[in-house]
PDB file of N, CA and C in Angstrom:
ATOM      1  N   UNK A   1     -10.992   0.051  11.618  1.00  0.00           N
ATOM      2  CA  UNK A   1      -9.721   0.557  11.163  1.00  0.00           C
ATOM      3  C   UNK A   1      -8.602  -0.106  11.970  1.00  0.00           C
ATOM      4  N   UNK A   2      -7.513  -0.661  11.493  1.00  0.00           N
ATOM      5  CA  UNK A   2      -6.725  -1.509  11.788  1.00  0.00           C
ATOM      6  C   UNK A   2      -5.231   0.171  12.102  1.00  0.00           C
ATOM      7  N   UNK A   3      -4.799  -0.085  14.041  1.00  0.00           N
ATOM      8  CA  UNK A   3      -3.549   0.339  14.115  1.00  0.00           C
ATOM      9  C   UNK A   3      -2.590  -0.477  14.350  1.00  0.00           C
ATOM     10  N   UNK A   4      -1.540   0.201  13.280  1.00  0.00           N
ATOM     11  CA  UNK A   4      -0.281  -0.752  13.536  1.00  0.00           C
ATOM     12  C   UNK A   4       1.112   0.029  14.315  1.00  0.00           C
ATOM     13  N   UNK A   5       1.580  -0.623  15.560  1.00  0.00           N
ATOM     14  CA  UNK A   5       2.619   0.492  15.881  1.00  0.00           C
ATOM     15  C   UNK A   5       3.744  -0.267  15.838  1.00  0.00           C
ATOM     16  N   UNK A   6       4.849   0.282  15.309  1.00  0.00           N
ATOM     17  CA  UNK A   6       6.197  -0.009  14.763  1.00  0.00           C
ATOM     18  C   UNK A   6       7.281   0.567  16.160  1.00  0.00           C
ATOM     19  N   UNK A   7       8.096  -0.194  16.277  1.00  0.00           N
ATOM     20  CA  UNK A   7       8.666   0.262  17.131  1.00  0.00           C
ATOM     21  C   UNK A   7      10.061   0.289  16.748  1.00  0.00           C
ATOM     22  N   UNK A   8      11.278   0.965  16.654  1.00  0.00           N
ATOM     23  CA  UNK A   8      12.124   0.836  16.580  1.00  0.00           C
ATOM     24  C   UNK A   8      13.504   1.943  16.848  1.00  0.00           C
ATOM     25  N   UNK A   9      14.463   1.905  17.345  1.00  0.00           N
ATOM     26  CA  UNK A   9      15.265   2.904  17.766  1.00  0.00           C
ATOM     27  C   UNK A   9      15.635   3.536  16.418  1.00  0.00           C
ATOM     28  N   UNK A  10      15.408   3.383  15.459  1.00  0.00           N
ATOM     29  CA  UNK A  10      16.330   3.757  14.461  1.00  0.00           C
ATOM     30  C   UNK A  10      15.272   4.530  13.734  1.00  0.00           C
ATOM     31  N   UNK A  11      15.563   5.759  13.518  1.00  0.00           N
ATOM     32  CA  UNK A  11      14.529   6.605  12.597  1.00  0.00           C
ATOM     33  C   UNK A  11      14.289   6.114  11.453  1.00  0.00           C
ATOM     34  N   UNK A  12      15.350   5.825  10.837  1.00  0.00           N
ATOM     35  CA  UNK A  12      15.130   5.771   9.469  1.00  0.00           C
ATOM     36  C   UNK A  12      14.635   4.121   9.006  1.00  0.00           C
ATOM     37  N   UNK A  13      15.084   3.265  10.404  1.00  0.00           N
ATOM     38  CA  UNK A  13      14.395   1.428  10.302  1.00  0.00           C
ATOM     39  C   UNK A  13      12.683   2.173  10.376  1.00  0.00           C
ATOM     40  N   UNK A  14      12.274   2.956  11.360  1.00  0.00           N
ATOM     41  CA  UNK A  14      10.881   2.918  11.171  1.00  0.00           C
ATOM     42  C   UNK A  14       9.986   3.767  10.369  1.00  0.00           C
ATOM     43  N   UNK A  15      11.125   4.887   9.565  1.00  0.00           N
ATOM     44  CA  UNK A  15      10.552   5.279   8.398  1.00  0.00           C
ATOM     45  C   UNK A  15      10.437   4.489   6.844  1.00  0.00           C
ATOM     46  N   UNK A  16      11.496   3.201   7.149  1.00  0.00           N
ATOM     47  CA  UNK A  16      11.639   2.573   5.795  1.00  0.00           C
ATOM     48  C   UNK A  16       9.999   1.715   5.739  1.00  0.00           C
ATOM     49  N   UNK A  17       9.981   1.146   7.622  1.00  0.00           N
ATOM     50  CA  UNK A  17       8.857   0.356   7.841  1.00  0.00           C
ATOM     51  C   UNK A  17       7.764   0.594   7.511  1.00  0.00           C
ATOM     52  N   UNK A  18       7.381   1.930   8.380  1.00  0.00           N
ATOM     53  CA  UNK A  18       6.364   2.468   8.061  1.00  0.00           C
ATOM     54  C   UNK A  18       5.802   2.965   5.789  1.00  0.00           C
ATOM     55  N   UNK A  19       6.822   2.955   5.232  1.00  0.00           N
ATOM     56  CA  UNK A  19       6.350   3.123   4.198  1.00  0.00           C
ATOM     57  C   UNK A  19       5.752   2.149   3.469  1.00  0.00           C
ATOM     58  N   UNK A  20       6.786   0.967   3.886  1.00  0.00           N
ATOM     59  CA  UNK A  20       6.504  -0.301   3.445  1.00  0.00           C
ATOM     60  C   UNK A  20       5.057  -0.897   3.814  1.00  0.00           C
ATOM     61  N   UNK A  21       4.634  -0.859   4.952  1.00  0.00           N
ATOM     62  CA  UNK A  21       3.011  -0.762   5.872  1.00  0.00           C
ATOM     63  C   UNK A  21       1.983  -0.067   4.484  1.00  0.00           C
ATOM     64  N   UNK A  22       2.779   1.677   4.730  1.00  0.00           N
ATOM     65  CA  UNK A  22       1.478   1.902   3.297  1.00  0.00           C
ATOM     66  C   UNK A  22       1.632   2.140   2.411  1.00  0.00           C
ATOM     67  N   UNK A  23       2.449   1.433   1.740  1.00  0.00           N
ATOM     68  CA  UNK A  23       2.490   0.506   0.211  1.00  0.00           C
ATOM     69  C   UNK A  23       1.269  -0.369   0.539  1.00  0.00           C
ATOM     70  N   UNK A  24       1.202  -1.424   1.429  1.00  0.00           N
ATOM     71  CA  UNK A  24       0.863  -2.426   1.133  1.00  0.00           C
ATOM     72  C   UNK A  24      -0.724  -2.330   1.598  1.00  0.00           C
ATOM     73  N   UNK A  25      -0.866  -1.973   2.946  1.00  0.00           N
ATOM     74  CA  UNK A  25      -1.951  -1.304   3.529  1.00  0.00           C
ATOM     75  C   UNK A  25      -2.134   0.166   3.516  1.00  0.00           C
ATOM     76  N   UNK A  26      -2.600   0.999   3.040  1.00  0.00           N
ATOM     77  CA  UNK A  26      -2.541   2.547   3.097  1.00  0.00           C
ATOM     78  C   UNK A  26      -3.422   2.655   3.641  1.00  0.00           C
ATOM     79  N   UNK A  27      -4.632   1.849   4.043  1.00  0.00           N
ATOM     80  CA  UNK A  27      -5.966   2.369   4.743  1.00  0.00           C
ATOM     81  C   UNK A  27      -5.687   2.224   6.530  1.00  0.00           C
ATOM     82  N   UNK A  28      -4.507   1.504   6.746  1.00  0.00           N
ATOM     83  CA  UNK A  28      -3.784   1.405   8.209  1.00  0.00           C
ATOM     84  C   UNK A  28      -3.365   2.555   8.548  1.00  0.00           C
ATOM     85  N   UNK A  29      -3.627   2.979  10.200  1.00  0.00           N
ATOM     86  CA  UNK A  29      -3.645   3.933  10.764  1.00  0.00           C
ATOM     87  C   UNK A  29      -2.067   3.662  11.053  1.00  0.00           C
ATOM     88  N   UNK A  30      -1.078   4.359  11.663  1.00  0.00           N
ATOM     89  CA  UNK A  30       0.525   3.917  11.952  1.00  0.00           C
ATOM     90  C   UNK A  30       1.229   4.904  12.787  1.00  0.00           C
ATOM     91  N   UNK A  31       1.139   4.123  13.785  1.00  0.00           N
ATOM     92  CA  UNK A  31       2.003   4.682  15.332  1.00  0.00           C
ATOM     93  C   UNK A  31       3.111   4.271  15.302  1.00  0.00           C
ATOM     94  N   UNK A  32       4.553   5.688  15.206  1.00  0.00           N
ATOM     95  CA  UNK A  32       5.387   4.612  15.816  1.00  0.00           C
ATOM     96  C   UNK A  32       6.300   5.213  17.230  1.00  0.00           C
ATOM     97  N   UNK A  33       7.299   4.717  17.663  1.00  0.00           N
ATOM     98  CA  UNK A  33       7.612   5.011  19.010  1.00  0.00           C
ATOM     99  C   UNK A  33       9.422   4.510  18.499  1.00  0.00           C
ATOM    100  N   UNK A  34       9.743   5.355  19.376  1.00  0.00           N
ATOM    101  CA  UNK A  34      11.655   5.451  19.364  1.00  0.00           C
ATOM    102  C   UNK A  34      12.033   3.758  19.976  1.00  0.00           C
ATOM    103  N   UNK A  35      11.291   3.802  21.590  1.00  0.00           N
ATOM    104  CA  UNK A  35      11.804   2.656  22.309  1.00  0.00           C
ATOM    105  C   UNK A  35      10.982   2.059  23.161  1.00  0.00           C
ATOM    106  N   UNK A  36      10.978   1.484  23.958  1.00  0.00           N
ATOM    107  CA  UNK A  36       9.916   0.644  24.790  1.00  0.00           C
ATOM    108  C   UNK A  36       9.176   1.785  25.375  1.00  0.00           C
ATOM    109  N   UNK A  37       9.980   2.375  26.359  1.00  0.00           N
ATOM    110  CA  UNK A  37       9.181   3.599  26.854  1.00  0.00           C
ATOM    111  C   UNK A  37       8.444   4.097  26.467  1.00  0.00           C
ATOM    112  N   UNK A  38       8.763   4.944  25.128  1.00  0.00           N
ATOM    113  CA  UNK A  38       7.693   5.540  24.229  1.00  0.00           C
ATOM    114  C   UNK A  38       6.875   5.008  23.687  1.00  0.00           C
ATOM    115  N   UNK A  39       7.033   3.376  24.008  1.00  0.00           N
ATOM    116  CA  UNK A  39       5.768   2.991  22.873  1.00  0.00           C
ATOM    117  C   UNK A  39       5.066   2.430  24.085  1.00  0.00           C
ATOM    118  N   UNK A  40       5.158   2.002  25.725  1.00  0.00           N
ATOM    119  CA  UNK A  40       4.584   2.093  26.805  1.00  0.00           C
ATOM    120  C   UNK A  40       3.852   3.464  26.675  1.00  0.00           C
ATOM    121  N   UNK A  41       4.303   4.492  26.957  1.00  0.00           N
ATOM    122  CA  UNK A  41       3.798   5.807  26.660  1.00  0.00           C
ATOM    123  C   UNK A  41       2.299   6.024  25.546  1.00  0.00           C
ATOM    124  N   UNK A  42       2.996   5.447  24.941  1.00  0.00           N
ATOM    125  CA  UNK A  42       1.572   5.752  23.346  1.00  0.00           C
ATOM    126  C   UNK A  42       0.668   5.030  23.703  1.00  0.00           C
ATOM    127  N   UNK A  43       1.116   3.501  24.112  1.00  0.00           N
ATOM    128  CA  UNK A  43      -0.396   2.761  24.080  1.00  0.00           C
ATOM    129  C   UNK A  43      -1.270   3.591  25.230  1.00  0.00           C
ATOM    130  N   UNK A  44      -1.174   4.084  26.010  1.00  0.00           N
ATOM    131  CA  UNK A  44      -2.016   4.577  26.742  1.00  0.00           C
ATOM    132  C   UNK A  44      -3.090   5.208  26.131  1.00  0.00           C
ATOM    133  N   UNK A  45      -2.331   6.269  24.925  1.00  0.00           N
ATOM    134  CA  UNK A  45      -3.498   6.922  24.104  1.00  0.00           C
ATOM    135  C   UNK A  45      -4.075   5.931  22.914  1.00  0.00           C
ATOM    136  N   UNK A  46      -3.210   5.153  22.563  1.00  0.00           N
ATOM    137  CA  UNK A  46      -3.813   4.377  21.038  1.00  0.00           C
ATOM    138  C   UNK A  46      -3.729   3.173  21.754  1.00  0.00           C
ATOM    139  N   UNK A  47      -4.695   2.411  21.360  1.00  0.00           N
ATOM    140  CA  UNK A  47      -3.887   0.591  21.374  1.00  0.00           C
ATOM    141  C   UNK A  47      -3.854   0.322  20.132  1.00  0.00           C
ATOM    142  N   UNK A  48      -2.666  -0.485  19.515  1.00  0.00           N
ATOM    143  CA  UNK A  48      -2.377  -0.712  18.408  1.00  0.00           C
ATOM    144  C   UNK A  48      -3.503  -2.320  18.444  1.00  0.00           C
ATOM    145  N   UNK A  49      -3.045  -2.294  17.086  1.00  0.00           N
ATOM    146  CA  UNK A  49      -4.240  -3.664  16.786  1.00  0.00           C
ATOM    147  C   UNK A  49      -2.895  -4.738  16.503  1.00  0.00           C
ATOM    148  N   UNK A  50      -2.162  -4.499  15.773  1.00  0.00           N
ATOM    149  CA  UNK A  50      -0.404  -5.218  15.091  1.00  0.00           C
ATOM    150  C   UNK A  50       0.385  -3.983  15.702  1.00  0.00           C
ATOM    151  N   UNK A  51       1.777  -4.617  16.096  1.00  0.00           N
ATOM    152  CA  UNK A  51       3.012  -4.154  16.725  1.00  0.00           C
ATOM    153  C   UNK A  51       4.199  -5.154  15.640  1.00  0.00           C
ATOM    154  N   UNK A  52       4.959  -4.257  15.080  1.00  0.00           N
ATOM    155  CA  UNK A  52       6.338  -4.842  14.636  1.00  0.00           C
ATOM    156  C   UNK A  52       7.164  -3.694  15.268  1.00  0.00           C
ATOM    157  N   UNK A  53       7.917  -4.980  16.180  1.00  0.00           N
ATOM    158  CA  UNK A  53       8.848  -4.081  17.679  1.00  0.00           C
ATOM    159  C   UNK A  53      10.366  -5.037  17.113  1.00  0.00           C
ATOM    160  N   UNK A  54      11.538  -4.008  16.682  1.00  0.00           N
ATOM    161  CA  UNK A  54      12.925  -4.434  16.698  1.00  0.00           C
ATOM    162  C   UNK A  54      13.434  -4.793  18.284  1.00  0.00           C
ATOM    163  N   UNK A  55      14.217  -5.949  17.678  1.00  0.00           N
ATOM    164  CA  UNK A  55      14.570  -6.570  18.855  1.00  0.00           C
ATOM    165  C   UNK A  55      15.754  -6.289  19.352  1.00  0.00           C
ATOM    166  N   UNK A  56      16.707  -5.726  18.998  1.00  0.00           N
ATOM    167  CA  UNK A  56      18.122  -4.643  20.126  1.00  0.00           C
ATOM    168  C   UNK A  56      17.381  -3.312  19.822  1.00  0.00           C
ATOM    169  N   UNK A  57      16.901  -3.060  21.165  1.00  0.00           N
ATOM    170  CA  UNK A  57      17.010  -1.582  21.115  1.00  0.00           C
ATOM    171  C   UNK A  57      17.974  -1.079  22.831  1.00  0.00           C
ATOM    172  N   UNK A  58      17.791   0.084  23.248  1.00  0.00           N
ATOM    173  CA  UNK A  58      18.700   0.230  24.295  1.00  0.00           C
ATOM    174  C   UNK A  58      17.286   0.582  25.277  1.00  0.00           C
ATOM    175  N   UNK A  59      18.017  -0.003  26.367  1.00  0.00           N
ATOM    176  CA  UNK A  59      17.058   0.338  27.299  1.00  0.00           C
ATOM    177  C   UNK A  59      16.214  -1.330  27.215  1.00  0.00           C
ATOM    178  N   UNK A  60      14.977  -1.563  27.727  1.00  0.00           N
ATOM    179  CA  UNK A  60      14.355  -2.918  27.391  1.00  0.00           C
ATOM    180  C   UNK A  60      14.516  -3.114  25.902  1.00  0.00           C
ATOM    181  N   UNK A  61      14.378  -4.222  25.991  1.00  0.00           N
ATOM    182  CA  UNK A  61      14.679  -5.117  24.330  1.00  0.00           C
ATOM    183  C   UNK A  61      13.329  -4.967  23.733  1.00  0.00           C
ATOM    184  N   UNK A  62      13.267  -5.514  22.882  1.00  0.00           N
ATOM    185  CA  UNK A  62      12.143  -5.894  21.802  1.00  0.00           C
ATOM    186  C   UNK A  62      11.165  -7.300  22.358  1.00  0.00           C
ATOM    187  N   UNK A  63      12.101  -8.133  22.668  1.00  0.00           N
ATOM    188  CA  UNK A  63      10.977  -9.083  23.503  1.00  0.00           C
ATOM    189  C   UNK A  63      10.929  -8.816  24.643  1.00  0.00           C
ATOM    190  N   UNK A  64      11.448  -8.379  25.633  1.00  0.00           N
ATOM    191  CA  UNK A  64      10.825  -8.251  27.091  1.00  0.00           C
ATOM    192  C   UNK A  64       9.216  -7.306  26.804  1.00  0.00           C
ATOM    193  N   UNK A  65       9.668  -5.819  25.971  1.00  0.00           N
ATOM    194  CA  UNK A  65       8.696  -5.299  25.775  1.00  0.00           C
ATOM    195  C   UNK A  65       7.566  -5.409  25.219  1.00  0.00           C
ATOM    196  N   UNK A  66       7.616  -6.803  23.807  1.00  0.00           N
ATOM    197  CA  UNK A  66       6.655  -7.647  23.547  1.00  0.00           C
ATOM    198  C   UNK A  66       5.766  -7.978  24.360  1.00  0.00           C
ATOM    199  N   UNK A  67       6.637  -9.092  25.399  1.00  0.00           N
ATOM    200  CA  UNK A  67       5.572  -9.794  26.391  1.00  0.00           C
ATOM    201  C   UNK A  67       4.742  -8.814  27.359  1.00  0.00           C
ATOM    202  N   UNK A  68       5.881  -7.463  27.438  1.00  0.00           N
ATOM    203  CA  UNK A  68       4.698  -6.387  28.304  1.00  0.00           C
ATOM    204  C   UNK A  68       3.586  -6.088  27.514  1.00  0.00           C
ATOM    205  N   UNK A  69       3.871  -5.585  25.904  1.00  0.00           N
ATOM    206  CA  UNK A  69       2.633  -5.747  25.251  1.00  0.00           C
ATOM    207  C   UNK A  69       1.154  -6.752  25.261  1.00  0.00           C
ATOM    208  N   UNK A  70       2.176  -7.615  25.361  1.00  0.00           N
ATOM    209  CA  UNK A  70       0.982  -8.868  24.988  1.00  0.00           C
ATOM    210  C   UNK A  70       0.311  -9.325  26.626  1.00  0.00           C
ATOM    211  N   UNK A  71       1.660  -8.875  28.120  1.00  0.00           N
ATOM    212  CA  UNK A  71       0.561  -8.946  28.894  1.00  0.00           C
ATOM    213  C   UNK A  71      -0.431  -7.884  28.873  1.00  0.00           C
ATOM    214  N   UNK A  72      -0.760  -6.768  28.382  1.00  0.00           N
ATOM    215  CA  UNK A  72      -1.651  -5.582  28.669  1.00  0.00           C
ATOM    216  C   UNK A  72      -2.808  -5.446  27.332  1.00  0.00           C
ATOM    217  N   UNK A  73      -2.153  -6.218  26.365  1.00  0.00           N
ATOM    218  CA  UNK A  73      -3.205  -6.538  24.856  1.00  0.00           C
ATOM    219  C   UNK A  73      -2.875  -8.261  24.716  1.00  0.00           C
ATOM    220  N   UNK A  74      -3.441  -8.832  25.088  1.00  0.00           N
ATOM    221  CA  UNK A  74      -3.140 -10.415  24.710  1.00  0.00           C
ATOM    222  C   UNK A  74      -4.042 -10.519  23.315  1.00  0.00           C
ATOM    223  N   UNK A  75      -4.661  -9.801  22.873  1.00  0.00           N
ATOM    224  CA  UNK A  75      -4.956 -10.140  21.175  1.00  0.00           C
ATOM    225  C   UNK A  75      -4.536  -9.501  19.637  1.00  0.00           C
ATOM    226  N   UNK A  76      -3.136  -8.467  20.835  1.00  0.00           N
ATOM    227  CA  UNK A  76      -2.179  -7.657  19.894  1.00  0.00           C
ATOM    228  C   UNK A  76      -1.236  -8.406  19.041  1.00  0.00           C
ATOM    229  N   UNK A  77      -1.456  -8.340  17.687  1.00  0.00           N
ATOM    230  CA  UNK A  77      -0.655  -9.584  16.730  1.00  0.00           C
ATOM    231  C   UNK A  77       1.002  -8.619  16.929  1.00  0.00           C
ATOM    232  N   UNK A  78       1.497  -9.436  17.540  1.00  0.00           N
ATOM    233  CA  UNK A  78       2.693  -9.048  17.285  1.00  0.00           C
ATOM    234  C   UNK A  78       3.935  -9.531  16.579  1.00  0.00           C
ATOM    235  N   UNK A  79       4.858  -8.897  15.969  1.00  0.00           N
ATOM    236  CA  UNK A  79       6.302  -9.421  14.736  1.00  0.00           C
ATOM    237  C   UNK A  79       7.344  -9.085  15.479  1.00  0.00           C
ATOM    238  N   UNK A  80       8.430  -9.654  15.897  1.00  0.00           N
ATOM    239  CA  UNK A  80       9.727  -8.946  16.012  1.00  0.00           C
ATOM    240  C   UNK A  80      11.089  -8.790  14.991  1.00  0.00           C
ATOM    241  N   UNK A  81      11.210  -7.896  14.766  1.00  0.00           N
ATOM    242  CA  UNK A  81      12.218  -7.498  13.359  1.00  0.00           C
ATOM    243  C   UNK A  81      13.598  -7.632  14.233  1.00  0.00           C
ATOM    244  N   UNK A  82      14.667  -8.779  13.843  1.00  0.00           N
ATOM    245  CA  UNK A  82      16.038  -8.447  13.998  1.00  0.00           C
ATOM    246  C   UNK A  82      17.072  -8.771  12.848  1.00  0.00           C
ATOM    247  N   UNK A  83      18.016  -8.939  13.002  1.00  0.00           N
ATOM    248  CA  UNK A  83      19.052  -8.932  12.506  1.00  0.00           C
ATOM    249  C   UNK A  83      19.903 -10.513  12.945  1.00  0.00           C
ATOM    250  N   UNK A  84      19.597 -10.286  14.423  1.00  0.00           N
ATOM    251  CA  UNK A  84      20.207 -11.343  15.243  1.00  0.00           C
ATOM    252  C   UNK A  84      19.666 -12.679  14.998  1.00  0.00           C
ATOM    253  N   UNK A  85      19.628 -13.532  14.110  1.00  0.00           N
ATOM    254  CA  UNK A  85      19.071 -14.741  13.684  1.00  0.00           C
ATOM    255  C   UNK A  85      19.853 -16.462  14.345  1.00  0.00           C
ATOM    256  N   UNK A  86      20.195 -15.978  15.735  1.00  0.00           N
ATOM    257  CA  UNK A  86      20.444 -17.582  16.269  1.00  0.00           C
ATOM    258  C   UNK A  86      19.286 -18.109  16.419  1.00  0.00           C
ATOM    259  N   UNK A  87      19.065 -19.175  16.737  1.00  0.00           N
ATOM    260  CA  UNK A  87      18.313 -20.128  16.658  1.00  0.00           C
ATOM    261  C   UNK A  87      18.221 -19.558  18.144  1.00  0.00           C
ATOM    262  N   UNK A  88      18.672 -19.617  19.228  1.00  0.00           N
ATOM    263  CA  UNK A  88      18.088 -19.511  20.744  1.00  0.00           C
ATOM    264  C   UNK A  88      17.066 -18.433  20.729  1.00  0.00           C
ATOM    265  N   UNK A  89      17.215 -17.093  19.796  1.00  0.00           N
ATOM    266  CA  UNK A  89      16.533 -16.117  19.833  1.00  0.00           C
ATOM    267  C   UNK A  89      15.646 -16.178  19.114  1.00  0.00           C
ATOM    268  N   UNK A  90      15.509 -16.921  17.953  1.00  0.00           N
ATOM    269  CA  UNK A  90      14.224 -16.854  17.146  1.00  0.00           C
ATOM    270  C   UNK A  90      13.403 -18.061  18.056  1.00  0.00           C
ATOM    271  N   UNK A  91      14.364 -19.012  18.982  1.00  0.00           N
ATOM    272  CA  UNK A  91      12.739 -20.364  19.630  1.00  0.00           C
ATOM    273  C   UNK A  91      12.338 -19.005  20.836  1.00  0.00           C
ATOM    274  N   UNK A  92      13.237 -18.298  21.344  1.00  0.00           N
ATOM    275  CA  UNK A  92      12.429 -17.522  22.644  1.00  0.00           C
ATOM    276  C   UNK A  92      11.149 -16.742  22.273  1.00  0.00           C
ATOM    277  N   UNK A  93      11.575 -16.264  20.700  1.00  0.00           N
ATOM    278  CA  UNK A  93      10.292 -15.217  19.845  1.00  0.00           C
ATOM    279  C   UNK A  93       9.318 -16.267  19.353  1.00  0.00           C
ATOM    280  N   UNK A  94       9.602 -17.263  19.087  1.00  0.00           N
ATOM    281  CA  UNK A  94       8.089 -18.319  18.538  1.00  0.00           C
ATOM    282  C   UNK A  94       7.406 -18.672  19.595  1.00  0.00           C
ATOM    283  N   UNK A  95       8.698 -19.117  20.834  1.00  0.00           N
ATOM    284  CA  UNK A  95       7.589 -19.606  21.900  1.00  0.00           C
ATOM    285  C   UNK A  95       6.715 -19.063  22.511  1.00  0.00           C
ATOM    286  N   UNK A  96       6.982 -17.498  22.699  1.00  0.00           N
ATOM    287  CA  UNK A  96       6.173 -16.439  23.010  1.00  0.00           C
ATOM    288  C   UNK A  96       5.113 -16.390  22.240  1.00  0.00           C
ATOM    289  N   UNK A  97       4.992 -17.031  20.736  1.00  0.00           N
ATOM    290  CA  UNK A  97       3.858 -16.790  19.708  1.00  0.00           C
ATOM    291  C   UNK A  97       4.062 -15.442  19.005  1.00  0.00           C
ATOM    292  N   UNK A  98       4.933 -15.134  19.246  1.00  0.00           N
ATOM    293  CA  UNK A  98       5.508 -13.955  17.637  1.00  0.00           C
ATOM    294  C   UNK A  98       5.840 -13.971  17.091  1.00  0.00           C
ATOM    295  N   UNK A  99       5.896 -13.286  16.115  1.00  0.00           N
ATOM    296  CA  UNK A  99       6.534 -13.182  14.422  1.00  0.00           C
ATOM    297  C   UNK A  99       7.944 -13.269  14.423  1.00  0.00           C
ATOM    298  N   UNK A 100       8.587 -14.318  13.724  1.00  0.00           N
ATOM    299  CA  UNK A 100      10.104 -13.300  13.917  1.00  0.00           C
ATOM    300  C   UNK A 100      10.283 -13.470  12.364  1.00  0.00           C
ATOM    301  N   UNK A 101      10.832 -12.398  12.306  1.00  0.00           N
ATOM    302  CA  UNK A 101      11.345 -11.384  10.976  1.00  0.00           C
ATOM    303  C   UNK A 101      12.599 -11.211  11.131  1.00  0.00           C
ATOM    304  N   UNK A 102      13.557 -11.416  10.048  1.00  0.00           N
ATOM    305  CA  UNK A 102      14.560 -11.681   9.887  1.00  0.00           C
ATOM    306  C   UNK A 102      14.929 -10.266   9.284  1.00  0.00           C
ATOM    307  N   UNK A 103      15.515  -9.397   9.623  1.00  0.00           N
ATOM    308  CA  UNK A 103      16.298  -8.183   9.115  1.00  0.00           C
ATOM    309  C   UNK A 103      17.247  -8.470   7.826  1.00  0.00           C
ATOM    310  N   UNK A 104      17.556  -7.815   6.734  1.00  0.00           N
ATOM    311  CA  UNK A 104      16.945  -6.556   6.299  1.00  0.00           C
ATOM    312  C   UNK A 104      15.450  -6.616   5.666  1.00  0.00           C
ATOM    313  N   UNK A 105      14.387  -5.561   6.247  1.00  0.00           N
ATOM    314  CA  UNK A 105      13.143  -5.894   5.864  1.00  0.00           C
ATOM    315  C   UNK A 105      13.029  -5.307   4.366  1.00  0.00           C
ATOM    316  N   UNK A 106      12.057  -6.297   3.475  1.00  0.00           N
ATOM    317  CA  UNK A 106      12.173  -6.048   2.471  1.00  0.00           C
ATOM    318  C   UNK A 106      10.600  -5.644   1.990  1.00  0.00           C
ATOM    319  N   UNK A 107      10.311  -5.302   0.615  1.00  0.00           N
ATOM    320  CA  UNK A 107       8.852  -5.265   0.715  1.00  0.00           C
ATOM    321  C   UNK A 107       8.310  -6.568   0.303  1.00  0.00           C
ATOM    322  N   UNK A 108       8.785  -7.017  -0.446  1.00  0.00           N
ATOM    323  CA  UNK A 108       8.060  -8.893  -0.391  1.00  0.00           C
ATOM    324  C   UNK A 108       8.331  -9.678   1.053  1.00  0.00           C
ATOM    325  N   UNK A 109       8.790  -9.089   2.125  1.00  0.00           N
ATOM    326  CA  UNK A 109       8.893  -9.606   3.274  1.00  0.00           C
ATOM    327  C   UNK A 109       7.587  -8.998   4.262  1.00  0.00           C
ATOM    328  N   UNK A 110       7.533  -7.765   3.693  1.00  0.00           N
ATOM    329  CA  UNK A 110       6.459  -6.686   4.727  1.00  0.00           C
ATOM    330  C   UNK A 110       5.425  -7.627   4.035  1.00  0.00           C
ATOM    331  N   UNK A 111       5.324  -7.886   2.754  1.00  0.00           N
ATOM    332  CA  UNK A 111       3.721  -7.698   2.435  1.00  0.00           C
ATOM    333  C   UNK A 111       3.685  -9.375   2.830  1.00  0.00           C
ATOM    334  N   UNK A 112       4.236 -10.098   3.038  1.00  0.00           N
ATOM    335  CA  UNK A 112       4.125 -10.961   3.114  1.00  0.00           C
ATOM    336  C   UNK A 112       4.156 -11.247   4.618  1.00  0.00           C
ATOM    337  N   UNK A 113       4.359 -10.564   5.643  1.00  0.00           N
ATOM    338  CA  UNK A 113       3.743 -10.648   6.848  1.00  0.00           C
ATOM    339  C   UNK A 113       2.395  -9.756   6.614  1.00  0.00           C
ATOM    340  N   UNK A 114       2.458  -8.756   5.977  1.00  0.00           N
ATOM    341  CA  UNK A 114       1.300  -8.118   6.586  1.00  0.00           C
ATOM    342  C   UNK A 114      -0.312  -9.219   5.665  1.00  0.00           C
ATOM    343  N   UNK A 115      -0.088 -10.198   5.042  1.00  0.00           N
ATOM    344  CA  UNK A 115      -0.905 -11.022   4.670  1.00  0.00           C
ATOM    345  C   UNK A 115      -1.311 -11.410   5.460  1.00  0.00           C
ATOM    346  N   UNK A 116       0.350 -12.212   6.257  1.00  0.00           N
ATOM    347  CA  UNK A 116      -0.476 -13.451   7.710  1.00  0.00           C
ATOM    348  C   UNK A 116      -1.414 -12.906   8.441  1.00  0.00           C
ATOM    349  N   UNK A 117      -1.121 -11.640   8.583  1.00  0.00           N
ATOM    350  CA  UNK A 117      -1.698 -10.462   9.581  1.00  0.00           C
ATOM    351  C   UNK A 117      -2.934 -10.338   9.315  1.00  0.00           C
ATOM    352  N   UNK A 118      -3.371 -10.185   8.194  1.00  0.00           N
ATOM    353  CA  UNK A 118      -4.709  -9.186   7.977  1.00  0.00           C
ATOM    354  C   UNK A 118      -5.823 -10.489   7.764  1.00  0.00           C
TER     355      UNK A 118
END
């Protein structure tokens, strides 16, 4: 069984997410968490298998908290969802080897990561 944990400050960014997830996958288990903290917090009890973590949140960002992910799961597929589309920020998210996702998420955008994914 495949978990996916969504991370994002915005209730309603990770309720749109999460629906979009099971549309496409419904047999996916789905954690999600407010902000880095909380989603530091969760993995303790779950490890996610996929993480799509927004990249402004308050408090640590979306990629610092990535790379904490990926140092503590290095085979956690991870996406980062923003808005913020310079070029400096999408080479820092590739070079790391993550997804970057271009905000507003759509469902031919979800299902079409959650392909690469699965």
């Amino acid at each position: 069984m495949t978990t996916i944990m969504i991370i994002d400050d915005s209730q309603l960014a990770r309720n749109m997410v999460s629906g979009m997830v099971r549309g496409v996958r419904p047999d996916w288990v789905i954690v999600t968490a407010k902000n880095a903290d909380d989603a530091l917090e969760k993995v303790n009890d779950v490890v996610p298998d996929v993480a799509i973590v927004d990249f402004n949140m308050p408090g640590m960002d979306g990629l610092n908290l990535s790379n904490e992910l990926h140092s503590r799961f290095p085979n956690l597929d991870i996406s980062i969802l923003t808005a913020n589309v310079q070029d400096s920020i999408r080479k820092k998210v590739t070079d790391k080897g993550f997804r970057f996702v271009e905000k507003p998420i759509t469902p031919d955008k979800m299902r079409d990561l959650l392909s690469q994914i699965a």
